[in-house]
Structures are given as structure tokens and as C-alpha cells.
N, C-alpha and C. Protein backbone atom coordinates (compact mmCIF):
# COMPACT_ATOMS: atom_id res chain seq x y z
N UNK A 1 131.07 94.26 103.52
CA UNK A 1 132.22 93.48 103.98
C UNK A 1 131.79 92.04 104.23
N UNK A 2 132.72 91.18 103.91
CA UNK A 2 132.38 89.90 103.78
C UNK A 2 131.89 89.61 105.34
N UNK A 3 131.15 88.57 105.75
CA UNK A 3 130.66 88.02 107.05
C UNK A 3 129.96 89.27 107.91
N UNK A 4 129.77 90.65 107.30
CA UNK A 4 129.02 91.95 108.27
C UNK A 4 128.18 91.84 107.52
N UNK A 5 126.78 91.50 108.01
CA UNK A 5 125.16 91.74 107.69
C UNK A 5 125.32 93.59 107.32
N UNK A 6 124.59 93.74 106.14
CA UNK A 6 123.92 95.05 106.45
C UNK A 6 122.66 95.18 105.92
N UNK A 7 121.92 95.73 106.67
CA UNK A 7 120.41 96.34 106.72
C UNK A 7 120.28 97.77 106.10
N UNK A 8 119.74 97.87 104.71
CA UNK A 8 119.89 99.08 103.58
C UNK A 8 118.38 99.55 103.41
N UNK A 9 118.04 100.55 103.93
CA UNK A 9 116.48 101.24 103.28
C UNK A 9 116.85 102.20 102.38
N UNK A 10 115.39 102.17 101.18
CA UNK A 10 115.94 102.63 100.21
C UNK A 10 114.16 103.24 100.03
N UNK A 11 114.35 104.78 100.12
CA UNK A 11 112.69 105.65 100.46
C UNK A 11 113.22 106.79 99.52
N UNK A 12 112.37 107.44 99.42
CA UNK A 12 112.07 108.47 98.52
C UNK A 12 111.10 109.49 99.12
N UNK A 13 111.09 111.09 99.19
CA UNK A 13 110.36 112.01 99.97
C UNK A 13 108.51 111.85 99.34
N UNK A 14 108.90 111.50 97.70
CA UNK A 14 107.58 111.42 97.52
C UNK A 14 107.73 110.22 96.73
N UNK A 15 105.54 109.78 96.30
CA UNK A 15 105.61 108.87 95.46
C UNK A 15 106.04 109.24 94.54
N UNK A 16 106.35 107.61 93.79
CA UNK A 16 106.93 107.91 92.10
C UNK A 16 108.11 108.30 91.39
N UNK A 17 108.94 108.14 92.72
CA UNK A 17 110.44 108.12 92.23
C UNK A 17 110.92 107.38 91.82
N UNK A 18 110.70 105.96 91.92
CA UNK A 18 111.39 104.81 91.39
C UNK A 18 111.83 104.17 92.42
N UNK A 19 111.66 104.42 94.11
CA UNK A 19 112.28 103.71 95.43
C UNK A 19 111.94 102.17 94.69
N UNK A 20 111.28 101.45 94.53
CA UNK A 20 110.60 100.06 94.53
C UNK A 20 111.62 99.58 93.52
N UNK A 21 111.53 100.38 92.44
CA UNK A 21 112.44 99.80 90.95
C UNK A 21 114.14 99.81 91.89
N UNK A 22 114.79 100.91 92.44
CA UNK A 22 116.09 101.22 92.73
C UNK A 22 116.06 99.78 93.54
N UNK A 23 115.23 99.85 94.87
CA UNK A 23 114.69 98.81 95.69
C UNK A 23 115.33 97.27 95.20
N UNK A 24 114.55 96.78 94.34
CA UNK A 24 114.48 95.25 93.04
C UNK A 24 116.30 95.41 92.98
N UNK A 25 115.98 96.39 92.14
CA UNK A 25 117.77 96.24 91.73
C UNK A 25 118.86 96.36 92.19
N UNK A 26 118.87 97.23 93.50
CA UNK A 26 120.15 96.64 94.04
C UNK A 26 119.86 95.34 94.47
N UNK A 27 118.95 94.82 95.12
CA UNK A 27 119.19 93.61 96.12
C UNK A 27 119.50 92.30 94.63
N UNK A 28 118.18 92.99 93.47
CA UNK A 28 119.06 91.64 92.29
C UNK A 28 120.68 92.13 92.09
N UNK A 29 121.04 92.71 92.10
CA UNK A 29 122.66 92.70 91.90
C UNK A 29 123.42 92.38 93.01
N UNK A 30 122.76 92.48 94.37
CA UNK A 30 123.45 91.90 95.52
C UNK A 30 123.27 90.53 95.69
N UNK A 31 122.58 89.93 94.74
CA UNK A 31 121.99 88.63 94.78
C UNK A 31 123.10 87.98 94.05
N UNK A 32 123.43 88.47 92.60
CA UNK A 32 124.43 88.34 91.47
C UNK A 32 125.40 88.17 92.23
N UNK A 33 125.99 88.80 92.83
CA UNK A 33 127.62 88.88 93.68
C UNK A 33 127.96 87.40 94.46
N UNK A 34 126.64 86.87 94.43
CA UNK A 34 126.99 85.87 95.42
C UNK A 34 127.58 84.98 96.76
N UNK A 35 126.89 86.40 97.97
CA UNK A 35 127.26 85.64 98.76
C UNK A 35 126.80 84.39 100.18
N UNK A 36 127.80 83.98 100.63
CA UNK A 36 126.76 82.81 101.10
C UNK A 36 125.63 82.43 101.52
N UNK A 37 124.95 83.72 102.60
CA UNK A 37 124.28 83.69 103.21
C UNK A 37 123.06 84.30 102.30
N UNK A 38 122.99 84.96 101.31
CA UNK A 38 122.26 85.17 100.04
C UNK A 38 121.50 86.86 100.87
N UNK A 39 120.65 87.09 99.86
CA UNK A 39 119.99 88.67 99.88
C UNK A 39 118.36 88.62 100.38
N UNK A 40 117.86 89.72 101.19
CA UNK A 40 116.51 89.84 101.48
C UNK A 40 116.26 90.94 100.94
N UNK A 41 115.35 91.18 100.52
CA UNK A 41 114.04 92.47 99.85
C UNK A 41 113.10 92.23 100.36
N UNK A 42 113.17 93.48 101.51
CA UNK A 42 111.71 93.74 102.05
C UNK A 42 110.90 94.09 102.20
N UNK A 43 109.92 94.22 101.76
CA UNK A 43 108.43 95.17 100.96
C UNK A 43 108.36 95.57 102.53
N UNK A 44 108.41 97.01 102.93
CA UNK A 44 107.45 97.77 103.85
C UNK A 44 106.57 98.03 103.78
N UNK A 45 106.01 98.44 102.31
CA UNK A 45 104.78 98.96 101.93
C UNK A 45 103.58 97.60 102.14
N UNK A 46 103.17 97.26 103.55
CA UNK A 46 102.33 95.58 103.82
C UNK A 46 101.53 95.95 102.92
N UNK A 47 100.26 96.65 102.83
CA UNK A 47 99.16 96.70 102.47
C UNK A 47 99.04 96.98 100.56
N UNK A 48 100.21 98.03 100.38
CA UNK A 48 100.20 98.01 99.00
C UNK A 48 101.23 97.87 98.18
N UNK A 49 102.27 96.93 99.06
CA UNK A 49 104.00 96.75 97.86
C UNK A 49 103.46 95.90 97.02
N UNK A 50 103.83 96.15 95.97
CA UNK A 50 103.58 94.96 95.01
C UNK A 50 105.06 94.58 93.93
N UNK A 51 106.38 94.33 95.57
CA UNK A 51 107.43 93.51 94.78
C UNK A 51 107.69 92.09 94.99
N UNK A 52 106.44 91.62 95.08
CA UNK A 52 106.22 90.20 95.03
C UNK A 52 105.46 90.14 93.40
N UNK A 53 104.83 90.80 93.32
CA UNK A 53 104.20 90.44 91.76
C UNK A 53 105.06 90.76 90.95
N UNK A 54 105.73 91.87 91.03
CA UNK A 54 106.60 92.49 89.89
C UNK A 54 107.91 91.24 89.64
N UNK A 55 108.12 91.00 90.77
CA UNK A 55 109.11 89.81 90.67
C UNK A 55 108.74 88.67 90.11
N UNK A 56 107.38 88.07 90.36
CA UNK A 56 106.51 87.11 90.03
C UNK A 56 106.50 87.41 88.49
N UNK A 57 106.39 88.61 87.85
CA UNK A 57 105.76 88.94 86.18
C UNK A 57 107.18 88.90 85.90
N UNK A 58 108.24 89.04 86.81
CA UNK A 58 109.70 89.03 85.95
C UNK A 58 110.17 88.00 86.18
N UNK A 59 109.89 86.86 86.07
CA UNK A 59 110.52 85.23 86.12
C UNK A 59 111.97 85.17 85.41
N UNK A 60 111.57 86.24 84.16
CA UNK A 60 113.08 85.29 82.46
C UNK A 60 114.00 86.15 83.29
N UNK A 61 113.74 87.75 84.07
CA UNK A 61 114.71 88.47 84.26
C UNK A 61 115.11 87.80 85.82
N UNK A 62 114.60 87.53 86.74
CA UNK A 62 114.85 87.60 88.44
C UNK A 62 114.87 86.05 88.64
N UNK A 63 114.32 85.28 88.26
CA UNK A 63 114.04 84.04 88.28
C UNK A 63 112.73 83.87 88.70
N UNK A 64 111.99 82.85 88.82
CA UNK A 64 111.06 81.87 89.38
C UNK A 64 110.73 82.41 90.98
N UNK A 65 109.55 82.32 91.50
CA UNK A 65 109.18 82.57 92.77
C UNK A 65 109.21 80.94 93.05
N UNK A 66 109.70 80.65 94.09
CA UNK A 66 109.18 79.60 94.68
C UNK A 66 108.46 79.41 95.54
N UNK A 67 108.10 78.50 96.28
CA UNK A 67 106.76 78.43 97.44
C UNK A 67 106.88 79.42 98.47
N UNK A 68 105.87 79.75 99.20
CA UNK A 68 106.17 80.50 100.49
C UNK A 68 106.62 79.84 101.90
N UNK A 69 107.64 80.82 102.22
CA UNK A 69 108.29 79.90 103.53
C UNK A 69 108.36 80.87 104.40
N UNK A 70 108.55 80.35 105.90
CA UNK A 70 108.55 81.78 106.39
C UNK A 70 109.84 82.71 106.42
N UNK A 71 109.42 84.14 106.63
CA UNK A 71 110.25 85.32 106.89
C UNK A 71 110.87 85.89 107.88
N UNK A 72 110.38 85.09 108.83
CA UNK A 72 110.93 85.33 109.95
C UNK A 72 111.94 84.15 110.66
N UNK A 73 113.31 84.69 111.31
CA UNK A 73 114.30 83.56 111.67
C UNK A 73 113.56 82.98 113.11
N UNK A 74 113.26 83.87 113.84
CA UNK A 74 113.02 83.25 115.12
C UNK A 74 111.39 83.89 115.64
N UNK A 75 110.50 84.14 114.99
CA UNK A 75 109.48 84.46 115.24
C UNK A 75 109.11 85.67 115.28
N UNK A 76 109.81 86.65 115.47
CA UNK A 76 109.95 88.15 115.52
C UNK A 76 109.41 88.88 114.48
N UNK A 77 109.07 89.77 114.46
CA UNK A 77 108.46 90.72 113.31
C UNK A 77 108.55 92.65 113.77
N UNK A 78 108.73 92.96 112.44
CA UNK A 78 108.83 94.36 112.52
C UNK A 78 107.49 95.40 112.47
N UNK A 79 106.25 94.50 112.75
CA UNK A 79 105.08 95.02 112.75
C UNK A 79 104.13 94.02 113.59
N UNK A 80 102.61 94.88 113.78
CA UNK A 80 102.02 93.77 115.23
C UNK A 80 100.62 94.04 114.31
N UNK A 81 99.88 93.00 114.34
CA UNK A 81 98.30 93.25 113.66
C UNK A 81 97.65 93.04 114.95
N UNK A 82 96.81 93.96 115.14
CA UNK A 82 95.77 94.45 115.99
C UNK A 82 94.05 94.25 115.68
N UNK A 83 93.37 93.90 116.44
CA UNK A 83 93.77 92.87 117.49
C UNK A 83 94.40 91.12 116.78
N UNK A 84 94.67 90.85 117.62
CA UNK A 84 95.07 89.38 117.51
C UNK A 84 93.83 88.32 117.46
N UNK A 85 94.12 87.35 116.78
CA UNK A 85 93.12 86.38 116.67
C UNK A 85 93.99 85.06 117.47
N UNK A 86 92.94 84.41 117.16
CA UNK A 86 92.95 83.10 118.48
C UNK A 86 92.91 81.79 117.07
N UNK A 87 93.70 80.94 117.67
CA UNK A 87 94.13 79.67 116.27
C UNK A 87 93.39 79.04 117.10
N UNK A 88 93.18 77.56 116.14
CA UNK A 88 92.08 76.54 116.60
C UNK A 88 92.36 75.74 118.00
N UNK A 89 94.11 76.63 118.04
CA UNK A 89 94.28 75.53 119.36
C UNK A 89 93.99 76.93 120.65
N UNK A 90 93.33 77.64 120.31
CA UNK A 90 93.49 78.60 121.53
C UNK A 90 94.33 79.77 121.81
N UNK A 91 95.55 79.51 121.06
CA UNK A 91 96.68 80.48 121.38
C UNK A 91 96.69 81.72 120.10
N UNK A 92 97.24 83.03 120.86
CA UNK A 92 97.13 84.13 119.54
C UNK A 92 97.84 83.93 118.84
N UNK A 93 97.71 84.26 117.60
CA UNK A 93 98.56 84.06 116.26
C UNK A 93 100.08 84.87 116.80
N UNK A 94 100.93 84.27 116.15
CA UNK A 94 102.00 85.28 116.15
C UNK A 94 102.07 86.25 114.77
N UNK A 95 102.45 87.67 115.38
CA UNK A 95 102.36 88.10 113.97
C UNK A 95 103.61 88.26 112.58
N UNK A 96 104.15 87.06 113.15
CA UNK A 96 105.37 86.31 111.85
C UNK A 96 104.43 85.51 110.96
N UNK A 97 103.07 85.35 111.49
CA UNK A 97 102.59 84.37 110.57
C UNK A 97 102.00 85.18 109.29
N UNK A 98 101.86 86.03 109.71
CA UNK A 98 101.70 87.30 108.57
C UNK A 98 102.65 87.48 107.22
N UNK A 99 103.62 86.86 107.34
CA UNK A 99 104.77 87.52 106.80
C UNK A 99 105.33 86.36 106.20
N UNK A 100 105.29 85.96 104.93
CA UNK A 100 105.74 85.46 103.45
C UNK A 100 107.20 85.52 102.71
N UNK A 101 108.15 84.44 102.79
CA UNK A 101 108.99 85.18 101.85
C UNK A 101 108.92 84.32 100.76
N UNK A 102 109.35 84.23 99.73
CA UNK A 102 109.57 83.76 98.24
C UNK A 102 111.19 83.74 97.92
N UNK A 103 111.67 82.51 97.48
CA UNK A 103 113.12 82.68 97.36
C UNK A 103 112.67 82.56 95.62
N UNK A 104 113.71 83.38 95.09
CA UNK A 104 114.10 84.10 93.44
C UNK A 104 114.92 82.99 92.81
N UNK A 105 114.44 81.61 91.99
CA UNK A 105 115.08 81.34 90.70
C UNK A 105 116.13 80.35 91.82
N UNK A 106 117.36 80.28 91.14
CA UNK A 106 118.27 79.45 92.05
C UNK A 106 119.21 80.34 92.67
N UNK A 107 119.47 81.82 92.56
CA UNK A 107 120.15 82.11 93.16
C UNK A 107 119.87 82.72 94.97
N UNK A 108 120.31 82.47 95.83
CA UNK A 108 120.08 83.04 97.12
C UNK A 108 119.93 84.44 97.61
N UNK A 109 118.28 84.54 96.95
CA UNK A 109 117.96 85.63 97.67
C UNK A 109 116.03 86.06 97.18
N UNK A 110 115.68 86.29 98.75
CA UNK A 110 114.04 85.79 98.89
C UNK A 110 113.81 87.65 98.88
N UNK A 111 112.17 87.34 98.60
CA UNK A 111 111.76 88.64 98.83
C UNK A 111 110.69 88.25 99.55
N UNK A 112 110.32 89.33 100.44
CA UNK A 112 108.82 89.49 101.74
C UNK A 112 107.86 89.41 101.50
N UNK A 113 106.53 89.29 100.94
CA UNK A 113 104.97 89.19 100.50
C UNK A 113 104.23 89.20 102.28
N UNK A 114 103.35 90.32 102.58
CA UNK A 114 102.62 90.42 103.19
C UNK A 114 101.14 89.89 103.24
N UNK A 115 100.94 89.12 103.76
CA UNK A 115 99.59 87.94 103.80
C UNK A 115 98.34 88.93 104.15
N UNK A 116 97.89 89.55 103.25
CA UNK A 116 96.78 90.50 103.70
C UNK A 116 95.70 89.45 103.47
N UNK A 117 95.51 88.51 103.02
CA UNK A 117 94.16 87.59 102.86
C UNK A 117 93.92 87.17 104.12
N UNK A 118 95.49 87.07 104.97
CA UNK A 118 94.91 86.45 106.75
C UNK A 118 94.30 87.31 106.93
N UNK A 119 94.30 88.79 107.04
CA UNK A 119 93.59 89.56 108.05
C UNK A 119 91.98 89.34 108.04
N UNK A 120 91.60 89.32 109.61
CA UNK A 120 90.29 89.30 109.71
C UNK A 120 89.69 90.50 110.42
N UNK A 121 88.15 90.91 109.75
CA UNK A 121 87.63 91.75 110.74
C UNK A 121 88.04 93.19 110.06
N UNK A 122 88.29 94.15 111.51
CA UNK A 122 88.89 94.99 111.51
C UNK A 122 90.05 95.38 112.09
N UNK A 123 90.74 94.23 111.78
CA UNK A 123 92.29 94.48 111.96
C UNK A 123 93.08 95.07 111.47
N UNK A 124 94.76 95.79 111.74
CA UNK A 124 95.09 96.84 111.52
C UNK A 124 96.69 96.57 111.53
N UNK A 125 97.08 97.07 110.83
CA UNK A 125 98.62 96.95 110.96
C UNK A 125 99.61 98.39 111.18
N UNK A 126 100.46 98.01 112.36
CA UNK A 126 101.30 98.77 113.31
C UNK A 126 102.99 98.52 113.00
N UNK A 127 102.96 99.62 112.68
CA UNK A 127 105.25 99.36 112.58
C UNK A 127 105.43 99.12 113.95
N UNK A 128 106.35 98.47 114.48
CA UNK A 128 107.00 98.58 115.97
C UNK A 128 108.51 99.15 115.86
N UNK A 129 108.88 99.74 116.63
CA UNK A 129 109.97 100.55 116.96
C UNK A 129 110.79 99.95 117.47
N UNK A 130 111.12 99.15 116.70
CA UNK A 130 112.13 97.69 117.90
C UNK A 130 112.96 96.78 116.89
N UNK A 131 114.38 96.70 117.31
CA UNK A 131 115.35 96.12 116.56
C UNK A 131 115.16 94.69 116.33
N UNK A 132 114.35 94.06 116.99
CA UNK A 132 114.39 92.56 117.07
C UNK A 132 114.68 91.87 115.73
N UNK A 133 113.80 92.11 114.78
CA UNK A 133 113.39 91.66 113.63
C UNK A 133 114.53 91.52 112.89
N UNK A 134 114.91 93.26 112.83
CA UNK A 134 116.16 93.35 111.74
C UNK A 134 117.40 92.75 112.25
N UNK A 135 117.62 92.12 113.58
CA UNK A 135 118.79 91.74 114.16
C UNK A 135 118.80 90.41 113.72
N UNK A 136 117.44 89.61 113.76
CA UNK A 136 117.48 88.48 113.64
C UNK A 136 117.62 88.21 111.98
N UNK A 137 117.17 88.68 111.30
CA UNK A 137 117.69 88.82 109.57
C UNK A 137 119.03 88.69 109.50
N UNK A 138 119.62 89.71 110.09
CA UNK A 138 121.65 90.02 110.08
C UNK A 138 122.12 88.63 109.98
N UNK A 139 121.69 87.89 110.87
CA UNK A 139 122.10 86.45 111.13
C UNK A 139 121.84 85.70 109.98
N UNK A 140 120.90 85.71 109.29
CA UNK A 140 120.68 84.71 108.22
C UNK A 140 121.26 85.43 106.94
N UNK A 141 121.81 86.71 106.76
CA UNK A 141 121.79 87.45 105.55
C UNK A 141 123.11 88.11 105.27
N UNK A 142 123.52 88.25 104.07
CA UNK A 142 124.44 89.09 104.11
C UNK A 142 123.92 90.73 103.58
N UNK A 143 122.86 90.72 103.24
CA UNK A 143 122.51 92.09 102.75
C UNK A 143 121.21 92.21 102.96
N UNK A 144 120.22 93.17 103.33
CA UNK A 144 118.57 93.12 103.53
C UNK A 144 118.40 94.38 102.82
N UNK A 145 117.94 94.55 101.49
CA UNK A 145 117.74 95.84 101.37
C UNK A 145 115.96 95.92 101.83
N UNK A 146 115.70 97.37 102.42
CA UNK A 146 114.54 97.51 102.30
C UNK A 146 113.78 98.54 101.53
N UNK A 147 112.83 98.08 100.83
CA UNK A 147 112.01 98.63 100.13
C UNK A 147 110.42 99.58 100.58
N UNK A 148 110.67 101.00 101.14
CA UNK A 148 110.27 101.88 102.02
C UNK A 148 109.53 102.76 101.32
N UNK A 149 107.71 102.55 102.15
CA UNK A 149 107.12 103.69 100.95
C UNK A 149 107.63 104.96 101.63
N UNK A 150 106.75 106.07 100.42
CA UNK A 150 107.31 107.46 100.91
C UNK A 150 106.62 108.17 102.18
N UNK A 151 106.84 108.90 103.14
CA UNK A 151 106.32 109.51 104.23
C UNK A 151 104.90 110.30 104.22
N UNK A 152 104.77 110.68 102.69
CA UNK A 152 103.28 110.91 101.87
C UNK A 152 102.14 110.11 102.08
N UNK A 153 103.02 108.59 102.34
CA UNK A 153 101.68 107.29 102.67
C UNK A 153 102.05 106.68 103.88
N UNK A 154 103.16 106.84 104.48
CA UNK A 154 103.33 106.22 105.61
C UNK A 154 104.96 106.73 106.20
N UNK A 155 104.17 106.52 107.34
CA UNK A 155 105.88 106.83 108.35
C UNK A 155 106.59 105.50 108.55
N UNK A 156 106.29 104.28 107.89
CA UNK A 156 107.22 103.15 108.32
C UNK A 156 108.55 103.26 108.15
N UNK A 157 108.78 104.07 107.15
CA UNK A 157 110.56 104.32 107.09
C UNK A 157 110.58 105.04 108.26
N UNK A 158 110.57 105.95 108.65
CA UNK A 158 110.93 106.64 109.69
C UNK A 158 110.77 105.94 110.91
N UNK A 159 109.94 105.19 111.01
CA UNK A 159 109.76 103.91 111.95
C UNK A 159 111.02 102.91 111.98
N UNK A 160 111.44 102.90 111.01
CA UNK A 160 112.35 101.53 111.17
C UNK A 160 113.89 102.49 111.21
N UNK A 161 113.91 103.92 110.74
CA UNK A 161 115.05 104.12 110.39
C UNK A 161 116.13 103.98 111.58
N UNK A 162 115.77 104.01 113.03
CA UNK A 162 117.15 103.82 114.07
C UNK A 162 117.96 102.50 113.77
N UNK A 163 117.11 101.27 113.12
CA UNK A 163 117.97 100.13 113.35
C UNK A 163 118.29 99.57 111.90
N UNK A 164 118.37 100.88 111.07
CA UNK A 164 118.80 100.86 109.76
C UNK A 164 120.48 100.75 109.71
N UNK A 165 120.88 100.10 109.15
CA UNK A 165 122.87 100.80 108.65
C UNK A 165 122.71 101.66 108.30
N UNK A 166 121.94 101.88 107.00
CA UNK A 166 121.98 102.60 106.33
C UNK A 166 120.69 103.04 105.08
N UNK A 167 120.60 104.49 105.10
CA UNK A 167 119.37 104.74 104.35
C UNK A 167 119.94 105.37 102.73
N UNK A 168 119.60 105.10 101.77
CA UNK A 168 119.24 105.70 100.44
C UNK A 168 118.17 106.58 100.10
N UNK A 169 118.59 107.78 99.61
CA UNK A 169 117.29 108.45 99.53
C UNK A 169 117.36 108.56 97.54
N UNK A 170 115.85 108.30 97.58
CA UNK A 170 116.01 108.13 96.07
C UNK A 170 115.60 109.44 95.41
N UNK A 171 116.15 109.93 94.30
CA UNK A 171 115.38 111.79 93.96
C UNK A 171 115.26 111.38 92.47
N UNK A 172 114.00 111.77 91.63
CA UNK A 172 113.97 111.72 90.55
C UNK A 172 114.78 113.27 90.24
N UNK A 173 115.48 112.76 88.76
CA UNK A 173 115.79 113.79 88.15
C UNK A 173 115.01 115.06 87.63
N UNK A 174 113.90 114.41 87.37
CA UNK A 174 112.68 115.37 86.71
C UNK A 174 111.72 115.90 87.88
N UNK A 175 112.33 116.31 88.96
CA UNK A 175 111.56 116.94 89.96
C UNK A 175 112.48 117.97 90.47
N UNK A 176 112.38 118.81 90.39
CA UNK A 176 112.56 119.80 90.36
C UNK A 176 112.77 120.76 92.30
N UNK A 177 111.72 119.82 92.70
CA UNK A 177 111.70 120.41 94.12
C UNK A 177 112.59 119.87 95.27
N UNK A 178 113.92 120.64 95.68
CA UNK A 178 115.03 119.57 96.73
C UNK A 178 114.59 119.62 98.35
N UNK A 179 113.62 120.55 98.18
CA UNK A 179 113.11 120.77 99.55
C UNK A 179 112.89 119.50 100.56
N UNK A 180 111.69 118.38 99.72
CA UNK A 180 110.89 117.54 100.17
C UNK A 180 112.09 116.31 100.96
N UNK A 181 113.30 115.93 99.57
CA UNK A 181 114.47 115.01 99.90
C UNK A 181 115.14 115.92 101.09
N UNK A 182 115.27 116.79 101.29
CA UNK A 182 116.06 117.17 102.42
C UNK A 182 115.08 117.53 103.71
N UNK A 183 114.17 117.79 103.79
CA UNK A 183 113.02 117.83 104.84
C UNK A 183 112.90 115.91 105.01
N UNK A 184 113.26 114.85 104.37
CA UNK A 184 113.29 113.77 104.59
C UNK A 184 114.40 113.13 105.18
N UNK A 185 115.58 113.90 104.89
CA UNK A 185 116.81 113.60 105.40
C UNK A 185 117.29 114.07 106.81
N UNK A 186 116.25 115.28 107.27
CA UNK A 186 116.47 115.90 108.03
C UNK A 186 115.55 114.66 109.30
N UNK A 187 114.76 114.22 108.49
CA UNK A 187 114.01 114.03 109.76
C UNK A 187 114.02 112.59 109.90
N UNK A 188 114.73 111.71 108.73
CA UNK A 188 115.52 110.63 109.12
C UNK A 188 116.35 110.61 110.25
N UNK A 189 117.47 111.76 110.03
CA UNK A 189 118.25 111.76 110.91
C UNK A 189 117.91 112.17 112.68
N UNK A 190 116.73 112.72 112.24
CA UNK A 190 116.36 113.44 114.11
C UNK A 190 115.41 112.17 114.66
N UNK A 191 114.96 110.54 113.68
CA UNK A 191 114.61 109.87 114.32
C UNK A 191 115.86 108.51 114.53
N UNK A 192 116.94 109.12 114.60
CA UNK A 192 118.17 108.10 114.94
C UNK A 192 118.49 107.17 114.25
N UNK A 193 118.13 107.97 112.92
CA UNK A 193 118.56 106.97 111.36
C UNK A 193 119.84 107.71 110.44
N UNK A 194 120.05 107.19 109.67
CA UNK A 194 121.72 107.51 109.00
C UNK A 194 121.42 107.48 107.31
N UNK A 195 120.99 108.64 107.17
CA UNK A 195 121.13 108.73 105.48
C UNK A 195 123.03 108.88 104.94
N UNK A 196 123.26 107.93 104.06
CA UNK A 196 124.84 107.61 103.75
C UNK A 196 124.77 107.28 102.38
N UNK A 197 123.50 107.87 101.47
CA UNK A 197 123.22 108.00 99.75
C UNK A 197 122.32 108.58 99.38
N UNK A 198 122.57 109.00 97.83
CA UNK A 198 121.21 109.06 97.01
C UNK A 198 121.69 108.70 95.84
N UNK A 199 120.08 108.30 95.52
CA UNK A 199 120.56 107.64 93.73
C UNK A 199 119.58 108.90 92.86
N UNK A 200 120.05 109.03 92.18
CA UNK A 200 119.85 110.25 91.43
C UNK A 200 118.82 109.80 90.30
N UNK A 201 117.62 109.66 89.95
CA UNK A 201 116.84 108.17 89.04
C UNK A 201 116.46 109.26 88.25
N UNK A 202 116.39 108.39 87.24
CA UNK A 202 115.67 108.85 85.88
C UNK A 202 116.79 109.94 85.27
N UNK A 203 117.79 110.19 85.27
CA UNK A 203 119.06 111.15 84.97
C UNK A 203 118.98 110.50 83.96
N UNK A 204 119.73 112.05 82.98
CA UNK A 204 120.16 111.97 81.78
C UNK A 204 121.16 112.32 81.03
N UNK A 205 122.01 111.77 81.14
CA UNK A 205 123.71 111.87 80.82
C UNK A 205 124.06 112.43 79.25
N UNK A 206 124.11 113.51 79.05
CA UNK A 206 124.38 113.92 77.78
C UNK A 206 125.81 113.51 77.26
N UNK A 207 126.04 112.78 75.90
CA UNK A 207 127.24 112.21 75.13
C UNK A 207 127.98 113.46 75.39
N UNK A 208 129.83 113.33 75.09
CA UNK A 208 130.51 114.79 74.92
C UNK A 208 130.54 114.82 73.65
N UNK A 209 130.87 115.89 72.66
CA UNK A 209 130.47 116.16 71.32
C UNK A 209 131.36 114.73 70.40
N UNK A 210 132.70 114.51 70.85
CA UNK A 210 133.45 113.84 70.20
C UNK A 210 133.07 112.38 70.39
N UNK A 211 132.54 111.82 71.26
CA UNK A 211 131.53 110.43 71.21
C UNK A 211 130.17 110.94 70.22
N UNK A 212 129.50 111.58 69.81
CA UNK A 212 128.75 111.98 69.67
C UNK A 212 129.36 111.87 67.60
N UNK A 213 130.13 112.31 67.62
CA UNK A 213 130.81 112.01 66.38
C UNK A 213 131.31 110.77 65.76
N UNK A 214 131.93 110.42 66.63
CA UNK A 214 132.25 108.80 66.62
C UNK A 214 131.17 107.70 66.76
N UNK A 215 130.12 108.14 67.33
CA UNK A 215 128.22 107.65 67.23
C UNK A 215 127.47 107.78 67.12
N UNK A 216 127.31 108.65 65.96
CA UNK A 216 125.83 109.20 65.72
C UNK A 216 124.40 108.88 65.88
């Protein structure tokens, strides 16, 4: 709805469904629609999303990355790196400084890149359980989809899912097992999150005989 922010995760029970690809493409088609406040894509996966490169290798299709600016509206972040380091002036880093976005080509809408080259030491990265982040996005955005690894490598979806709108669960067609998507849905919902889709990926729509005639 025009002028209502919504905040969209989009996870899958296991790897290799296509969450990342489904991920890219709605927010590029929410990007297409054009509205004012433009689209966010947000890599959860810090340590190993790689929809900053994929976007980066798809320039002719998504547009151009441009410089990095920050991702955060008011300093806030949906994760804390442990321990904290100390800047040249004394004070601890905030951990927004972590956090990269890239705006896509000319149309309005950035994606997240996680700064793993800052980390020093043996530092560590923590989901936090706290709306701040995603509230302060709403304000700048008309749509945030997020891009959520599977519970196989991490609980950050399930971490973020209370201050979700809304979750997508992604199911490949060629898997056979419904157990895993509904043991995911189940336990979305018992951590005060709202599954309200699934995209059904990799499906294969058989012609009816009489298209099939008319197109061989």
C-alpha cells in the first residue's frame, strides 16, 4: 500500500532453494514499480551472502553498483560485533559502521554488503532481537525485502522473524521432503513471526495438449 513500509523475509528450510535468487527478484521488480521512497535488499547471510557480487556481475540486468554509503538511517543495526574496537579518537565503533549499502543503476533501490574486511582479531557477529533497525528502514523505504539464510546455517531468520510483516518461505519443486518447510513454518510462527507465502521455485508447468498443438 502506497506510503505503508513493509519489511518481507524471504528463507527457505534448507540450502539451495533459490531464497537469494527469489530474494534479487522480487525487490528488482519492487524496484521497477517505482516507488518514491525506493527498495532495500538485505543480505542476512553477513559472513557469506554474496548479493552484492551477484548484483555487481549483473550490471546490463540490475544496473551499476554505486559507491558505498551507509545502511543505516540513524545508527542502529540488526546485529552487534563482539568485542568492540576502539577508533583513533577513543570511542567504540558503532556497529552500523559494519554495514554497506550500494544503490542499483538509476533506479531507487540499494542493496546491504557486510564489511567483513573491518573485522579484527577474534571478533564475532551476533543477530539482536530488537526492532530498532527494521523500524528505522520503514521510514526511508517503501519495501525491504530480506534475504535470509536457511536455519541449516543460521538462526538469523528466526532471529529477526517477530519484527518481520511478513515471511516467504521458499520450497524447491524438486524436493520432495514437506516436512523441513513446515517444521520451519512452525517454528517461525512460535518465535512471533508471520509466514503469509510460498513461492514454489524451480516448478514445471506442463503445456495443455491443445497449446501444445498450436506450438510444437
Amino acid at each position: 500500500a502506497v506510503g505503508r513500509a513493509r519489511v518481507i523475509q524471504v528463507i527457505a528450510a534448507r540450502r539451495g532453494e533459490g531464497t537469494s535468487t527469489v530474494a534479487r527478484e522480487l525487490a528488482f521488480h519492487a524496484a521497477k514499480r517505482g516507488g518514491p521512497k525506493g527498495v532495500w535488499l538485505v543480505d542476512l547471510d553477513l559472513l557469506g551472502g554474496t548479493q552484492h557480487e551477484v548484483l555487481g556481475a549483473g550490471a546490463g540486468r540490475y544496473g551499476a553498483l554505486g559507491p558505498p554509503t551507509a545502511a543505516s538511517p540513524d545508527g542502529s543495526a540488526f546485529f552487534t560485533v563482539q568485542p568492540p574496537i576502539r577508533g583513533a579518537d577513543g570511542q567504540l565503533a558503532s556497529d552500523a559502521l559494519y554495514l554497506a549499502a550500494h544503490r542499483l543503476g538509476t533506479a531507487r533501490w540499494w542493496v546491504t554488503r557486510f564489511r567483513r574486511e573491518a573485522l579484527r582479531g577474534r571478533q564475532t557477529v551476533h543477530m539482536l532481537p530488537a526492532a530498532d533497525y527494521w523500524q528505522a528502514l520503514r521510514r526511508f523505504a517503501d519495501v525491504v525485502i530480506v534475504d535470509s539464510p536457511s536455519p541449516e546455517r543460521s538462526q538469523a531468520g528466526l532471529t529477526v522473524a517477530p519484527f518481520m510483516d511478513q515471511t516467504l518461505l521458499v520450497v524447491a519443486a524438486d524436493e520432495p521432503d514437506v516436512q523441513a518447510p513446515a517444521r520451519l513454518r512452525d517454528a517461525i510462527g512460535a518465535a512471533g513471526g508471520q509466514v503469509s507465502g510460498l513461492f514454489f521455485n524451480r516448478g514445471v508447468v506442463e503445456r495443455p495438449g491443445f497449446l501444445k498443438a498450436l506450438l510444437p
